[in-house]
Protein backbone atom coordinates (compact mmCIF):
# COMPACT_ATOMS: atom_id res chain seq x y z
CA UNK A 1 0.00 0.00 0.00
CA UNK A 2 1.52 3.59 -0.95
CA UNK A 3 1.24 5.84 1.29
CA UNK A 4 -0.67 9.54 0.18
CA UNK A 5 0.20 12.50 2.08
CA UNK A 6 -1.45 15.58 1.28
CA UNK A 7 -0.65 18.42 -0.55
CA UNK A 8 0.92 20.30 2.76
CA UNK A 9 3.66 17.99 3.22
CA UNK A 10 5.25 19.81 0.71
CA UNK A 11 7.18 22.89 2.01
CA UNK A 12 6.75 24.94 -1.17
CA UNK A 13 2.66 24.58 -0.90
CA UNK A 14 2.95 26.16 2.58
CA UNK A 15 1.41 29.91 2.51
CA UNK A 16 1.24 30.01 6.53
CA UNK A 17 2.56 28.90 9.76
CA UNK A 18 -0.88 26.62 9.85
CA UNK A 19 0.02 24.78 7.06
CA UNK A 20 3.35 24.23 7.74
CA UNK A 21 2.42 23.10 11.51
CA UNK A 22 -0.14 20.68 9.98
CA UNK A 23 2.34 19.21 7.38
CA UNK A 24 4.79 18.42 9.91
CA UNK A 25 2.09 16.93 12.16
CA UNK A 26 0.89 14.78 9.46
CA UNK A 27 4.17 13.58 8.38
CA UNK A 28 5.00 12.85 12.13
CA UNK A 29 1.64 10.82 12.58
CA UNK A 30 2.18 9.08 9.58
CA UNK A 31 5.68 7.84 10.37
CA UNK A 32 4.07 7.03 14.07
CA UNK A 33 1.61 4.61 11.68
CA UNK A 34 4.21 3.28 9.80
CA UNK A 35 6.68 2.30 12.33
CA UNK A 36 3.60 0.58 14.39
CA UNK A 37 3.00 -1.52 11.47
CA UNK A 38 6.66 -2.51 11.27
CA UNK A 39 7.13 -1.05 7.97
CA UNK A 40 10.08 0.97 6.65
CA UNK A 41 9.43 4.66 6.51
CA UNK A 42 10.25 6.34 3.35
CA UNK A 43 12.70 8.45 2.98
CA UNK A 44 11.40 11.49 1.10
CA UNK A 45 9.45 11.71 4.60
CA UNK A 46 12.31 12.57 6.45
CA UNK A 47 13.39 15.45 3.68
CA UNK A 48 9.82 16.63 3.56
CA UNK A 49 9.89 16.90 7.16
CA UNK A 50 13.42 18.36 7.58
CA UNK A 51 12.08 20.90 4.88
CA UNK A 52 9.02 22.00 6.92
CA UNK A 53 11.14 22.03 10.16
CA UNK A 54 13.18 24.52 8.55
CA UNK A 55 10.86 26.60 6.60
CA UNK A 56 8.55 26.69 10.22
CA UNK A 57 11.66 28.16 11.97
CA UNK A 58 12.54 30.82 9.21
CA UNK A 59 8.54 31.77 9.46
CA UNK A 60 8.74 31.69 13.10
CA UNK A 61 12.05 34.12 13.13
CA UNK A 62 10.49 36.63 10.20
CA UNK A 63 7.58 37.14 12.24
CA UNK A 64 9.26 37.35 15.75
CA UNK A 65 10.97 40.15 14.49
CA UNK A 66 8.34 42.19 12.94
């Protein structure tokens, strides 16, 4: 079964803080699932994520200092 993540996992469709907190959360839950189930997680989850985590803390610093 292939996993489908939605369209928010993707750093670039981010327009918010929202939907970057929701496409980390999603990734995270997902990988949760996954590891349950003894399955491998893929890997473009972990760049996804890393992507997010990074764009969240670039959002998070622009807007601390305005």
């Amino acid at each position: 079964m292939k996993t489908k993540l939605s369209p928010y996992t993707i750093a670039s469709n981010c327009t918010d803080l929202t939907d970057i907190r929701d496409g980390i959360n999603e990734i995270q839950d997902e990988m949760k699932r996954l590891v349950s189930e003894g399955k491998n997680v893929p890997s473009f989850f972990y760049s996804r994520l890393s992507k997010l985590q990074t764009k969240r803390k670039k959002y998070e610093q622009k807007t601390r200092f305005t």
